[in-house]
Protein backbone atom coordinates (compact mmCIF):
# COMPACT_ATOMS: atom_id res chain seq x y z
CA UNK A 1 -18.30 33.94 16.01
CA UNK A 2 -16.83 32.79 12.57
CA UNK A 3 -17.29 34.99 9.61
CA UNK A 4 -20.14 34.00 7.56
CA UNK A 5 -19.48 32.94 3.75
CA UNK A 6 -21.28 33.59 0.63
CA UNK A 7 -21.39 30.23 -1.66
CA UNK A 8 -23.96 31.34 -3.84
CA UNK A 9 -24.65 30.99 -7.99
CA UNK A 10 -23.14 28.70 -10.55
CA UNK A 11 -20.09 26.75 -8.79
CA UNK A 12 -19.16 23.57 -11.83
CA UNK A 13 -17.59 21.05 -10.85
CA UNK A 14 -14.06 21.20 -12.80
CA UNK A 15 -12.84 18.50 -14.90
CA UNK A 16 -9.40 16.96 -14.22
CA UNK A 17 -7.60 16.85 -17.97
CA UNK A 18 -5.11 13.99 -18.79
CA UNK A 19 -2.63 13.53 -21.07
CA UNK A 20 -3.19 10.05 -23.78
CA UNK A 21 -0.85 7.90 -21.39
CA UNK A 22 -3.45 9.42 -18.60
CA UNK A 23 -0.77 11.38 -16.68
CA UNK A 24 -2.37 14.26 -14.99
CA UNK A 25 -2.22 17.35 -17.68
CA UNK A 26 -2.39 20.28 -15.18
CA UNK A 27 -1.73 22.96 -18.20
CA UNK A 28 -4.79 21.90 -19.74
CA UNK A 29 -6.64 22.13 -17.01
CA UNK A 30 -5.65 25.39 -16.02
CA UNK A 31 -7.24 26.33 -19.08
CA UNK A 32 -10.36 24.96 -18.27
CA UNK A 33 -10.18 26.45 -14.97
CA UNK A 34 -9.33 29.88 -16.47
CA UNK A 35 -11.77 29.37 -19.07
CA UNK A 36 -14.58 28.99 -16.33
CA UNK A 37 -13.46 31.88 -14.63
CA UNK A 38 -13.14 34.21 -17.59
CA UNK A 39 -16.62 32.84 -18.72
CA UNK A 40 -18.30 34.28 -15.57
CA UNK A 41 -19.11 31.56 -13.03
CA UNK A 42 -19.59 32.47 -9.10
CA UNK A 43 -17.29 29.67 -8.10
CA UNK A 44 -15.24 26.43 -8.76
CA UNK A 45 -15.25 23.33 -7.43
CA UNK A 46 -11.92 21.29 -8.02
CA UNK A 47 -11.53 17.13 -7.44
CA UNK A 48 -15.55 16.31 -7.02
CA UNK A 49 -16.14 12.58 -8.76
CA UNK A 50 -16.43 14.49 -12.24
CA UNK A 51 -12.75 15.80 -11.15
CA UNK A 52 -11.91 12.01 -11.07
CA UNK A 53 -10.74 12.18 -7.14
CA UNK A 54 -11.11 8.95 -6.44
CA UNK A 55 -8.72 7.95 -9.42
CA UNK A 56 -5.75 10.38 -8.28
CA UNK A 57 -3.25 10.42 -6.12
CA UNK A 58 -3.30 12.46 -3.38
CA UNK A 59 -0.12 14.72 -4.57
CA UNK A 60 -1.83 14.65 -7.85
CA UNK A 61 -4.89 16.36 -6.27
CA UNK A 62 -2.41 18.77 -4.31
CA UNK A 63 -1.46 19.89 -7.53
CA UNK A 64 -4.79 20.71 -8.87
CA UNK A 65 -5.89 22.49 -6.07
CA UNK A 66 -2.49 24.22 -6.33
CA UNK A 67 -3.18 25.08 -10.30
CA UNK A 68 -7.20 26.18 -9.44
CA UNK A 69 -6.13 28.62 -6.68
CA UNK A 70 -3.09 29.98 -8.47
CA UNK A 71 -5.39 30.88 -11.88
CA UNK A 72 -8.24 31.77 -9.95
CA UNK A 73 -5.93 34.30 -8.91
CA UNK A 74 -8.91 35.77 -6.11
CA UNK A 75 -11.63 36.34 -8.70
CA UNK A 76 -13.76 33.64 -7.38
CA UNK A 77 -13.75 30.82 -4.32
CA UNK A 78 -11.89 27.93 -5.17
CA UNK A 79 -13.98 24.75 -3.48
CA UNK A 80 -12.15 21.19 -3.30
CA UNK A 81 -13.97 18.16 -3.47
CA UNK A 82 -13.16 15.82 -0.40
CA UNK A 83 -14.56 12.05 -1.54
CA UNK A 84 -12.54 9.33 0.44
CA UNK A 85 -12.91 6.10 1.39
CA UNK A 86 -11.91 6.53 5.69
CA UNK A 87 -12.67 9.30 7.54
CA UNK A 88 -8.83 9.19 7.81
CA UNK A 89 -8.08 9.81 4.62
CA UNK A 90 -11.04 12.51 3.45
CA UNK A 91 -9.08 14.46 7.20
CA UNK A 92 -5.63 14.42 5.08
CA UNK A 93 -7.26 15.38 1.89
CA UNK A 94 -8.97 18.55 4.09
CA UNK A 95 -5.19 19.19 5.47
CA UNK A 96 -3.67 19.07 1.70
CA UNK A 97 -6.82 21.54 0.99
CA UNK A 98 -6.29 24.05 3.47
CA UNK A 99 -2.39 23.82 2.80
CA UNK A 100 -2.94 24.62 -1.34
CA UNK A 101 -5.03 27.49 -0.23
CA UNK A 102 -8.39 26.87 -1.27
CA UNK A 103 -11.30 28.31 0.02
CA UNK A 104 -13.65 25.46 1.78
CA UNK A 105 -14.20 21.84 1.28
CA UNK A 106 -16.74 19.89 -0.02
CA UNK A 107 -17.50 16.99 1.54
CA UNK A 108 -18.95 13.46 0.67
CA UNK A 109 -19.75 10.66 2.60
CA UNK A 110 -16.96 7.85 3.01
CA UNK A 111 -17.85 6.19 -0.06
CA UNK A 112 -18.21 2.05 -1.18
CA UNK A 113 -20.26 1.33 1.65
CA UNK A 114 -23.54 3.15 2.76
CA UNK A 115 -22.99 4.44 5.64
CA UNK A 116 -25.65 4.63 9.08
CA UNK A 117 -26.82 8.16 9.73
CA UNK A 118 -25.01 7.89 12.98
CA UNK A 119 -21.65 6.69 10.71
CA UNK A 120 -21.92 9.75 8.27
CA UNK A 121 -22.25 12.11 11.33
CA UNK A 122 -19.19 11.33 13.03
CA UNK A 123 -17.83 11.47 9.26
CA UNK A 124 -18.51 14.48 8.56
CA UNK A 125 -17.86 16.21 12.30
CA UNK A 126 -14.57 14.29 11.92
CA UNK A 127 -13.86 16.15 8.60
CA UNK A 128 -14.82 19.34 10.16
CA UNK A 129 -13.01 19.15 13.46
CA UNK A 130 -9.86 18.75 11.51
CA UNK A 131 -9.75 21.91 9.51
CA UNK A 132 -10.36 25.28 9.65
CA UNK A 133 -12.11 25.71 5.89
CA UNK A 134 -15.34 26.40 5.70
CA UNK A 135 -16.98 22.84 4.98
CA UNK A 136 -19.94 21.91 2.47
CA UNK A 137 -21.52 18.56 3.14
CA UNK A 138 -22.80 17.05 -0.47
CA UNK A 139 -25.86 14.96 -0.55
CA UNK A 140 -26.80 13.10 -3.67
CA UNK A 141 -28.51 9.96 -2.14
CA UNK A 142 -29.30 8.14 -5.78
CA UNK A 143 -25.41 7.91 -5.98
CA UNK A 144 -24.28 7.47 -2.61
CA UNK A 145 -27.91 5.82 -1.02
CA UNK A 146 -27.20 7.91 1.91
CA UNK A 147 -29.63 10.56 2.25
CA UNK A 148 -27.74 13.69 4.80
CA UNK A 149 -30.38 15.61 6.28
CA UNK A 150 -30.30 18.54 8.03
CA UNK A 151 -30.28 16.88 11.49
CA UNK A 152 -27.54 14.21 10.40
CA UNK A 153 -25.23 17.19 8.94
CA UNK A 154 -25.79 19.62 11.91
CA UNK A 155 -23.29 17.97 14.15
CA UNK A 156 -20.55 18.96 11.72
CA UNK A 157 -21.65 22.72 12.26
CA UNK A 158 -19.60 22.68 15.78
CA UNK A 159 -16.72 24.31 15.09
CA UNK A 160 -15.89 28.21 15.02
CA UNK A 161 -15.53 27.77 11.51
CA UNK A 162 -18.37 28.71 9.24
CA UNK A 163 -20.02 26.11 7.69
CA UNK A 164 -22.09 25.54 4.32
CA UNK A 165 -25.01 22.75 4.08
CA UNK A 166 -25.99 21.21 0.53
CA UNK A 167 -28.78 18.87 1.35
CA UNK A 168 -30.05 17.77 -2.18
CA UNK A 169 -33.04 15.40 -2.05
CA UNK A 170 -35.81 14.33 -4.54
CA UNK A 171 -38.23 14.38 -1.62
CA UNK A 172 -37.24 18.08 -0.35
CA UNK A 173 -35.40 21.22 -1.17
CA UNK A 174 -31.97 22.25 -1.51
CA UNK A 175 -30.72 24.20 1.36
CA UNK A 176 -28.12 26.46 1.37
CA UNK A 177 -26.99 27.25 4.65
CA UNK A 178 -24.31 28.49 6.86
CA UNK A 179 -23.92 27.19 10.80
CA UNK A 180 -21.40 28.19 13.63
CA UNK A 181 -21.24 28.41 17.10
CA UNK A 182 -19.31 29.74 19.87
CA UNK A 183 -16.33 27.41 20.04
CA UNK A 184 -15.86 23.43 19.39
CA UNK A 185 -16.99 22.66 22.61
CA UNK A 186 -20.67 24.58 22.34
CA UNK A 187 -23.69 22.54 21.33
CA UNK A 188 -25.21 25.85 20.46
CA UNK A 189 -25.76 26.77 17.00
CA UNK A 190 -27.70 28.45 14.62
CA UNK A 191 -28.71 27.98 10.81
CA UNK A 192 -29.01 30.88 8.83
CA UNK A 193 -30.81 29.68 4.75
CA UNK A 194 -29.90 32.43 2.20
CA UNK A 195 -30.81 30.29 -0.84
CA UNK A 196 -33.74 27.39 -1.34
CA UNK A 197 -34.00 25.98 -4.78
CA UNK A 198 -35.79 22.39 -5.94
CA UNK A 199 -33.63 19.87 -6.32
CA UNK A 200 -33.75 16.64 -8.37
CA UNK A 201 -31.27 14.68 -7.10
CA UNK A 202 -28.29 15.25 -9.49
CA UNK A 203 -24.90 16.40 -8.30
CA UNK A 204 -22.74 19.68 -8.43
């Protein structure tokens, strides 16, 4: 059985710093980074929309996740945001991920279109069956008019991998919860919730 993980307390979503002729400044956001770090948060999460992922290249986002594990240095998890518009591409942003060395993934559904629950399943289980890093599915339904319930995100839970829910809904709590099974194969599984807080809809 996978190890279980501990995502819990303040985990900001990093912004991505550019230079004025909008070339990627990766000094200045190390600072930042380091900044966030030395100002006590329980996490980071690197490339989410606020770390402009869909506007960067994807050796541009190698090198962020490069710069947040490097000056993270251990102290805290290092989370990168995985928002892509295939399934094919958000599985080679999760292999870039695991390759930098971050911690886990976060997950959003292939964006532009809104996808069917059955399409963001096999999204996310896609994602998840690709990589070995722990996986957090992100849910913010007035952005992305997909709502990802529980029993939408629970397919992506079949791995040996640990995995991390965020279900955030206007109509229900956040969940924090980890999932694994046996092996890849098993449709066994179990949900463990170490963390509900009210949610309001906004984002990480």
């Amino acid at each position: 059985m996978a190890a279980s993980i501990s995502w819990q307390g303040v985990f900001p979503a990093v912004t991505t710093q550019f230079k004025p002729d909008l070339s990627l400044d990766i000094d200045a956001t190390a600072k930042v980074i380091d900044g966030l770090v030395r100002d006590g948060v329980s996490g980071l999460i690197v490339c989410g929309t606020v770390g402009e992922n869909t506007s960067l290249e994807r050796a541009e986002k190698a090198q962020i996740m490069e710069a947040a594990v490097a000056v993270a240095a251990g102290r805290v998890p290092v989370i990168c945001g995985v928002a892509e518009f295939t399934t094919a591409f958000a599985i080679q942003t999760a292999k870039t991920a695991a390759k930098a060395g971050v911690d886990g993934i976060m997950v959003m559904p292939a964006l532009v279109y809104s996808a069917k629950p059955h399409e963001s399943a096999a999204h996310f289980r896609a994602v998840s069956r690709a990589t070995d890093l722990p996986v957090m599915v992100y849910n913010n339904p007035p952005i992305y008019k997909n709502d990802i319930t529980p029993d939408i995100a629970t397919p992506s839970s079949a791995s040996r991998t640990a995995r991390a829910t965020r279900a955030a809904s206007s109509t229900r709590a956040t969940a924090w919860a980890t999932a694994s099974c046996s092996s890849p194969a098993s449709t066994t599984w179990w949900w463990k919730a170490w963390r509900w807080a009210r949610w309001a809809g906004s984002r990480a």
